[in-house]
Protein backbone atom coordinates (compact mmCIF):
# COMPACT_ATOMS: atom_id res chain seq x y z
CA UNK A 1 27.00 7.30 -9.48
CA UNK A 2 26.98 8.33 -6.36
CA UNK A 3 23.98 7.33 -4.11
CA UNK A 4 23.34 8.99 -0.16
CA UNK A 5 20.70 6.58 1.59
CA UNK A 6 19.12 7.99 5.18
CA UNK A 7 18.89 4.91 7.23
CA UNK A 8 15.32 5.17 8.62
CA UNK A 9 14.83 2.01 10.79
CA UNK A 10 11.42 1.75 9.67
CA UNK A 11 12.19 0.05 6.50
CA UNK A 12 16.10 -0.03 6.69
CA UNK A 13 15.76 -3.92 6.70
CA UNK A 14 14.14 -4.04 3.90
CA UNK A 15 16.29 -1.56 2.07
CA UNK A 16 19.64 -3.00 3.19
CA UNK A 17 19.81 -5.52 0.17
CA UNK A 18 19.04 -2.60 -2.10
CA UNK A 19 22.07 -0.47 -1.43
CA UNK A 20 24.32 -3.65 -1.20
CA UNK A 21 23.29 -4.43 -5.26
CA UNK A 22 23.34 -0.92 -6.12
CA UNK A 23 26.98 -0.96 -4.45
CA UNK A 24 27.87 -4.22 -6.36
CA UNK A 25 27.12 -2.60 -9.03
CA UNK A 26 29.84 -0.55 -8.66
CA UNK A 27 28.02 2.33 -7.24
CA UNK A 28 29.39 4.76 -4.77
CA UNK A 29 27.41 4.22 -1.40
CA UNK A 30 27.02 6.30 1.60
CA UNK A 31 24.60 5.53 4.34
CA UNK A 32 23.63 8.41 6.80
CA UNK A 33 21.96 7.43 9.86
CA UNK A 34 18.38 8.78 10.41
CA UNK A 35 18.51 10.36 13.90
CA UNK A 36 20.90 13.31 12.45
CA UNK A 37 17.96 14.44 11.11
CA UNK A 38 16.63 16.01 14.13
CA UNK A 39 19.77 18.21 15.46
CA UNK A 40 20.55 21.57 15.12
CA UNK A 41 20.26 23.42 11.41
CA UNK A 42 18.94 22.19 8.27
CA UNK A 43 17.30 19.43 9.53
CA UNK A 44 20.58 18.41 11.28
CA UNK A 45 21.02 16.46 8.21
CA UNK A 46 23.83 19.44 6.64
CA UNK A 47 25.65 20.12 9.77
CA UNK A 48 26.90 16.11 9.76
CA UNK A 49 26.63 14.77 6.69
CA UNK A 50 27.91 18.04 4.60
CA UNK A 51 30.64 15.73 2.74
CA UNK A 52 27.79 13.14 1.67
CA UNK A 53 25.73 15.54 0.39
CA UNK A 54 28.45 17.32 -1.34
CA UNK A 55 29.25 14.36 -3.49
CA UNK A 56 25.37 13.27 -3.51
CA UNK A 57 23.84 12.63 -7.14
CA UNK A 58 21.31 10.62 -5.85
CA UNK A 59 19.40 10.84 -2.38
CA UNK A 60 17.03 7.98 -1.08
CA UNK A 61 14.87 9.02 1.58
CA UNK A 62 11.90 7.82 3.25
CA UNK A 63 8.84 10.24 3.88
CA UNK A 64 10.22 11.44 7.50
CA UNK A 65 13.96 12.15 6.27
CA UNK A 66 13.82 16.18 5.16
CA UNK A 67 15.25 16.96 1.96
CA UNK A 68 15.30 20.77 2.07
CA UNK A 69 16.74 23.69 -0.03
CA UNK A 70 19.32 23.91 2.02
CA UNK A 71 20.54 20.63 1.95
CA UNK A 72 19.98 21.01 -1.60
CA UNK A 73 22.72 24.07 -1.63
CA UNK A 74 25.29 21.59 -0.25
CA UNK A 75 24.55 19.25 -2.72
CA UNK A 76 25.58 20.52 -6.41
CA UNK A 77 26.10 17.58 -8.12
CA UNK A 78 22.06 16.21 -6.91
CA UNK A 79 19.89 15.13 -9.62
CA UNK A 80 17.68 13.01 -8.52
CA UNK A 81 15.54 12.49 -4.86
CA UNK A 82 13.96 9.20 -4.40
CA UNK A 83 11.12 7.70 -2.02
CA UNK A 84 10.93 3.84 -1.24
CA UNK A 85 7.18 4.26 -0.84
CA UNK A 86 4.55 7.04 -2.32
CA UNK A 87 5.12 9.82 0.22
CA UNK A 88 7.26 12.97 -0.93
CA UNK A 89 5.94 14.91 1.76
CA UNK A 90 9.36 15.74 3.19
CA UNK A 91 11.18 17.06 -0.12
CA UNK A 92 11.21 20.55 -0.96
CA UNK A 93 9.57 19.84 -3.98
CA UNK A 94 8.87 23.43 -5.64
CA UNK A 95 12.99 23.60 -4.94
CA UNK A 96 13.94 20.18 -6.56
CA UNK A 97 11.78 21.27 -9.74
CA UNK A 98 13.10 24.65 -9.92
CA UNK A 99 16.58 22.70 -10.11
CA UNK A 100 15.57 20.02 -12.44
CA UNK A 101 15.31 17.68 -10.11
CA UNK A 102 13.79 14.68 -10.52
CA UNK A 103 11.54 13.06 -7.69
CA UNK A 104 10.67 9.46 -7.71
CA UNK A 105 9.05 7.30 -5.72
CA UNK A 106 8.00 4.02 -4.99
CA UNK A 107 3.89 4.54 -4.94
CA UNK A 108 2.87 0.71 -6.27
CA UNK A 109 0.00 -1.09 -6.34
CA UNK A 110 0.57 -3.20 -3.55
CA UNK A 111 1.16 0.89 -1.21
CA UNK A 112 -1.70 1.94 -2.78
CA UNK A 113 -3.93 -1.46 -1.92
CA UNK A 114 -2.59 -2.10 1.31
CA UNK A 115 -3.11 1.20 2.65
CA UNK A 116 -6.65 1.31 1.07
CA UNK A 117 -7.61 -2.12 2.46
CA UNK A 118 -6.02 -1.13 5.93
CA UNK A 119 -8.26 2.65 5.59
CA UNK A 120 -11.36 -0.21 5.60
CA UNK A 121 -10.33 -1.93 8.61
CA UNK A 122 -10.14 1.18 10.55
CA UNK A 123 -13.52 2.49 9.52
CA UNK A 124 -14.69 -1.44 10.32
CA UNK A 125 -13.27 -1.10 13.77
CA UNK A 126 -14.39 2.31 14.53
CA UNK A 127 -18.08 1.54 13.43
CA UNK A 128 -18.36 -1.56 15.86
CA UNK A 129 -16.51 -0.98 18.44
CA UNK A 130 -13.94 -3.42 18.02
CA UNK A 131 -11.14 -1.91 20.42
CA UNK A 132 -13.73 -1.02 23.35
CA UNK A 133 -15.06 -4.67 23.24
CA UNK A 134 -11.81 -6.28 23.06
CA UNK A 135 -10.83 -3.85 25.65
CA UNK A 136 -13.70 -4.78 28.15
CA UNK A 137 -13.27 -8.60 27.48
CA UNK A 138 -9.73 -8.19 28.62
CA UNK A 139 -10.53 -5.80 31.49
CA UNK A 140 -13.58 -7.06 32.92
CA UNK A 141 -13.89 -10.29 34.97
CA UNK A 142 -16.55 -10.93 36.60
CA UNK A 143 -18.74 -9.96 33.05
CA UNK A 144 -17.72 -9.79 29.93
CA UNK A 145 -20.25 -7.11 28.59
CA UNK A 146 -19.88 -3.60 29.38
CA UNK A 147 -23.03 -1.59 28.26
CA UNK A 148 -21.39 1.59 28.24
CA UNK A 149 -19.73 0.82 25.22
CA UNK A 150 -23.03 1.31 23.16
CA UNK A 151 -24.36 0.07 19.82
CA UNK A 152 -22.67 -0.18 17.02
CA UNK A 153 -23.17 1.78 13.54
CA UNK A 154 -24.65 -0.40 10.48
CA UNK A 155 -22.85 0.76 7.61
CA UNK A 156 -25.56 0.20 5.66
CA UNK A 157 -27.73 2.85 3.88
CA UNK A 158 -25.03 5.24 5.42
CA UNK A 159 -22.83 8.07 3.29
CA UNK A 160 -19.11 7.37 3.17
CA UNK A 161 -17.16 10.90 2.50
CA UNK A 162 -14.13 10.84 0.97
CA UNK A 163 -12.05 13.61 1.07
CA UNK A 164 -9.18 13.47 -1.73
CA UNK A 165 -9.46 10.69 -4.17
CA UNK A 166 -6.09 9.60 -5.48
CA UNK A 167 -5.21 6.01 -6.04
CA UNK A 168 -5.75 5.02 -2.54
CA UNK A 169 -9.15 7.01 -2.46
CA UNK A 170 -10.55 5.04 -5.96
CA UNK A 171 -9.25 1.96 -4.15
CA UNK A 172 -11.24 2.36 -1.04
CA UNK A 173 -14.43 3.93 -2.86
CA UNK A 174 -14.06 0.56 -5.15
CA UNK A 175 -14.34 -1.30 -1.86
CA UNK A 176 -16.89 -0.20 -0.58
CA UNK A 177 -18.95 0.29 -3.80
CA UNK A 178 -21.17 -3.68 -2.48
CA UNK A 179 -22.03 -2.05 0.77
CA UNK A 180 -25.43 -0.77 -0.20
CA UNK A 181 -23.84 2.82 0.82
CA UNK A 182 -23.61 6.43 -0.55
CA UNK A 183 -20.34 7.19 -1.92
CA UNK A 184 -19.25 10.95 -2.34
CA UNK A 185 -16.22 12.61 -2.78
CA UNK A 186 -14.37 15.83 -2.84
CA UNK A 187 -11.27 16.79 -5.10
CA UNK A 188 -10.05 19.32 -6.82
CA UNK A 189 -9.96 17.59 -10.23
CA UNK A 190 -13.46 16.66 -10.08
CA UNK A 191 -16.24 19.38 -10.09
CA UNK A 192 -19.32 18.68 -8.31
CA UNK A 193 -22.37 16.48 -9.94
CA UNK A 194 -19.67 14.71 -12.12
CA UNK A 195 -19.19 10.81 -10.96
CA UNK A 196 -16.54 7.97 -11.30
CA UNK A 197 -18.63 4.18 -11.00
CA UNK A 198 -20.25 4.48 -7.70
CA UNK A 199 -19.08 7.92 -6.67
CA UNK A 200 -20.60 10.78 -6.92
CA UNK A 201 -18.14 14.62 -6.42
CA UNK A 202 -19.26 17.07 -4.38
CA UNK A 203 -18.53 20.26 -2.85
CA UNK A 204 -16.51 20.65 0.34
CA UNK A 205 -19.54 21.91 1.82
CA UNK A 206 -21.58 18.87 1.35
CA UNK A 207 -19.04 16.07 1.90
CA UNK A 208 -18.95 17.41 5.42
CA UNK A 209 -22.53 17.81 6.02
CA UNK A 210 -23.55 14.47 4.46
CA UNK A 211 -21.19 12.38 5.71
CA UNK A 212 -21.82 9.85 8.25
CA UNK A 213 -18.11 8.89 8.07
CA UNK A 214 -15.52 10.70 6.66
CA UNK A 215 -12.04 9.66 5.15
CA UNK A 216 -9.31 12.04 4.46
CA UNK A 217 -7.05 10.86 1.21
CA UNK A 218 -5.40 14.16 0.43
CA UNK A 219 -1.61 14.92 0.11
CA UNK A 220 0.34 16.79 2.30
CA UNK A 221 0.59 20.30 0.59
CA UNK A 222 0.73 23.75 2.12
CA UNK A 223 -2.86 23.86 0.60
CA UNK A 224 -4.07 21.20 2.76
CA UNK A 225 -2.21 21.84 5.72
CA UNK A 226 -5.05 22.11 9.08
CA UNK A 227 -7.44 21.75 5.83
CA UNK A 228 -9.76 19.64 8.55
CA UNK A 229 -9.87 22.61 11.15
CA UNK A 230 -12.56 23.77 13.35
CA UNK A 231 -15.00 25.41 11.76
CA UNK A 232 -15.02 22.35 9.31
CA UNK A 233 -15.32 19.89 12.37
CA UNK A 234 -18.16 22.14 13.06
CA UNK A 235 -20.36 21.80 9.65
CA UNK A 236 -19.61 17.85 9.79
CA UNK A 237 -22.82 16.12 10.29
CA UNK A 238 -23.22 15.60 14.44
CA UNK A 239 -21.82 11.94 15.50
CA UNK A 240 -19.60 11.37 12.32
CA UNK A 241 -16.88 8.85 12.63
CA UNK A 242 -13.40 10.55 11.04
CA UNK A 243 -10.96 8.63 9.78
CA UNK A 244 -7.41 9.55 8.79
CA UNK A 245 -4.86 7.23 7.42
CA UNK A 246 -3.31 10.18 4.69
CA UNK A 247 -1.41 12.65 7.10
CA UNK A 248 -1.72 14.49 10.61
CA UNK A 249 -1.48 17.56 9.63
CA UNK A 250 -4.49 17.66 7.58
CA UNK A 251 -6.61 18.15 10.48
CA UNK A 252 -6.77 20.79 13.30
CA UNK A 253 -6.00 18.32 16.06
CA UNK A 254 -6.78 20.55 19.35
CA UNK A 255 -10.34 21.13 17.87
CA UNK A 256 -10.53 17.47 16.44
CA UNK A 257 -10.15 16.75 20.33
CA UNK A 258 -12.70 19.65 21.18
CA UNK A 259 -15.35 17.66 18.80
CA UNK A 260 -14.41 14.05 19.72
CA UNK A 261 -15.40 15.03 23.65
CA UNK A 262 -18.20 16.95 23.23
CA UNK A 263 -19.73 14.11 20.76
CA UNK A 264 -19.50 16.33 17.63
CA UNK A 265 -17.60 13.80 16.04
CA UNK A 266 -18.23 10.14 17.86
CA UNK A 267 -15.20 8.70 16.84
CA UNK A 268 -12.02 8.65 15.37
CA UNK A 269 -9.51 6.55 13.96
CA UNK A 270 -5.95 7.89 13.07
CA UNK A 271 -3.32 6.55 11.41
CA UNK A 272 -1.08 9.61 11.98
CA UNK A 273 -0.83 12.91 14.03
CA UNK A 274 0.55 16.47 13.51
CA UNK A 275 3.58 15.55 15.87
CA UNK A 276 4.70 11.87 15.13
CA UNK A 277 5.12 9.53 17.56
CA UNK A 278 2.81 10.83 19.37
CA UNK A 279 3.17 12.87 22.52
CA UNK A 280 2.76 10.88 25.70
CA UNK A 281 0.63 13.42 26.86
CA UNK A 282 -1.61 13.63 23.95
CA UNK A 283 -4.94 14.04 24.94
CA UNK A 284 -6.18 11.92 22.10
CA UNK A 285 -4.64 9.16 24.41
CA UNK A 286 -7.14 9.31 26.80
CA UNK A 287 -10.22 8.94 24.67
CA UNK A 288 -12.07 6.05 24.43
CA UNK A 289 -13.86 6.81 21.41
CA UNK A 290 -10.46 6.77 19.59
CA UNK A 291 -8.81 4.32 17.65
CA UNK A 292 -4.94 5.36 17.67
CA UNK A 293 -2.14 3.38 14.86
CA UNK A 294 1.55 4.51 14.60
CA UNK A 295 1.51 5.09 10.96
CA UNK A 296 2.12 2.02 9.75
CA UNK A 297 -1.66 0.71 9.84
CA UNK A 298 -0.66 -0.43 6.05
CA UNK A 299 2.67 -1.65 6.00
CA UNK A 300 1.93 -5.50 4.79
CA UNK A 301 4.26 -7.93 3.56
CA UNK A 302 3.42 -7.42 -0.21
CA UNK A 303 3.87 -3.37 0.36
CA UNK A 304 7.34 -3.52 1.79
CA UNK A 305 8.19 -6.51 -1.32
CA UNK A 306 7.22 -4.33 -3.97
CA UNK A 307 8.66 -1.47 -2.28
CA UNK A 308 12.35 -2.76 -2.86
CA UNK A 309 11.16 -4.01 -6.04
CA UNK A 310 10.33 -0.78 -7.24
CA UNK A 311 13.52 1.55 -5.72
CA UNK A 312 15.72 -0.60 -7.73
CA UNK A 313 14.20 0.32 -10.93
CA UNK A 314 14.04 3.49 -10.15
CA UNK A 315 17.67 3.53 -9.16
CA UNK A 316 18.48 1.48 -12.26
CA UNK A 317 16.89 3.61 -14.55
CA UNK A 318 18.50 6.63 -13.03
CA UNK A 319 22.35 5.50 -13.23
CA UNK A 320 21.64 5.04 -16.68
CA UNK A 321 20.05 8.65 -17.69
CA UNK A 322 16.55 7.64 -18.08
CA UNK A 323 13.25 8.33 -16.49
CA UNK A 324 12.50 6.75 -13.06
CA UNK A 325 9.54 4.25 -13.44
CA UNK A 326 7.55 6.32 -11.40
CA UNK A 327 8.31 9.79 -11.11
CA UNK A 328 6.08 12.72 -8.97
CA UNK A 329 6.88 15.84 -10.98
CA UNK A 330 7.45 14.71 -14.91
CA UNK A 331 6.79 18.08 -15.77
CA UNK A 332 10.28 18.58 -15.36
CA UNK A 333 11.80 15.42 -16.87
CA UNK A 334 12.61 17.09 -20.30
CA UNK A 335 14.65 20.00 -18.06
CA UNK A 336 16.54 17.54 -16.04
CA UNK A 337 17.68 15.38 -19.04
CA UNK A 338 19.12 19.11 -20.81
CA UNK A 339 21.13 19.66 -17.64
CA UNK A 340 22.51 16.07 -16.80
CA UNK A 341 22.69 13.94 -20.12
């Protein structure tokens, strides 16, 4: 079998060992460094790595790394796309399904907890301050108190939004479900007045104008895409706290700047951004009522164990014609075995 890995330093380390067994076990192994992907074409993947992707059965890429339809064009012999971690946001995924394709990925428990327990912290640190304290201990000495920061938010009695509720969603809603606060929730599988434990689904309509803080858990699909934009911003109960640990380009972030200065929303914490890293003239950088992480607020020890854990099986079970462990579009699985067993 012959395996193309894109070398995103991210989580290279931890992927390293993985290629070396899956070469010792006498697969073919071809590692393409991640920075190609950002030149001129198809990603600037095609124009250098052409004669990978040409002989490429199997592709592992992490979320960032493209896998487009071009690419897939050059790659004939491709029947299977794989993600270390949950994200597929990057693969053409309509294309890869239309080819029998198969994507897998590595969404585990220990992704799916870490990111929800890491969600938590944000909101914690948004809701008292945390950063602006530490911030004016640091700064400040001759005092150690700086009353512009304000009062905190008790979380208490409060309504906690969320706005997709996948695995990580359920995770943070079963959290939070001790707090003596108001869970509600949005999603498309769940019409309104129905609950789950704790949680009651609502309308779009009323998770923004009810929530007191507001946590975006939805996937990256054209559907969602600026889903958060400004006439949204605008319905959202004045003073809201936001917080998005799911993907930038959920939200409209010129207006999402608009509402954190004019106090329409009174905080934020992000996780990601529509342009990752993050311009150095972002004006979200000069807001102090914003809690900024370079998408990796979740990456824990027991994430990026698992995470190895689980590409191997799904690279095991691949070389040997059988469904991946855990695989984002099954729909197709009974396609792809006609065409490649």
């Amino acid at each position: 079998m012959n395996i193309l890995f894109f070398r995103d330093p991210d989580v290279w380390s931890l992927l390293r060992p993985a290629a070396e067994m899956v070469r010792a076990a006498g697969h073919q192994v071809r590692v393409v460094p991640r920075r190609v992907m950002h030149g001129p074409g198809a990603g600037g993947l095609a124009d250098v790595a052409g004669d990978a992707l040409a002989a490429a059965e199997i592709i592992v890429a992490a979320p960032r790394a493209p896998v487009t339809a071009a690419m897939m064009d050059q790659a004939p012999r491709l029947r299977a796309l794989v993600s270390p971690v949950g994200g597929v946001d990057s693969f053409d995924l309509p294309e890869a399904a239309r080819r029998a394709i198969i994507v897998a990925h590595g969404g585990t428990d220990e992704q799916f907890t870490s990111m929800a327990e890491s969600t938590l912290a944000l909101l914690l640190a948004l809701a008292y301050r945390v950063p602006v304290l530490d911030h004016t201990v640091r700064a400040i000495r001759d005092g150690w108190r700086n009353p512009a920061a304000g009062p905190g938010l008790m979380l208490r009695g409060k309504t906690v939004g969320l706005w997709g509720y996948g695995p990580i969603g359920e995770r943070v809603a079963a959290r939070l479900a001790g707090w003596d606060m108001r869970l509600i929730a949005s999603t498309r599988s769940r019409a309104p007045g129905e609950t789950d434990g704790p949680v009651t689904f609502v309308d779009r309509e009323t998770l923004l104008a009810e929530s007191d803080i507001l946590s975006l858990h939805l996937r990256e699909v054209p559907e969602t895409r600026g889903v958060l934009d400004r006439a949204g911003l605008a319905q959202m109960k004045p003073g809201a706290l936001l917080v998005n640990t799911a993907r930038g380009s959920l939200v409209d972030e010129a207006a999402m700047v608009e509402a954190l200065a004019s106090g329409q929303l009174a905080g934020a914490a992000l996780d990601c951004f529509e342009i990752e890293p993050l311009p150095g003239d972002s004006p979200l950088r000069d807001l102090p009522n914003v809690i900024l992480t370079p998408h990796n607020v979740g990456h824990t020890r027991a994430l990026f164990g698992s995470m190895a854990t689980a590409l191997l099986e799904n690279l095991r079970r691949l070389a040997a014609g059988e469904a991946p462990a855990i695989a984002r579009n099954p729909e197709v699985l009974e396609a792809w075995q006609a065409r490649w067993m």
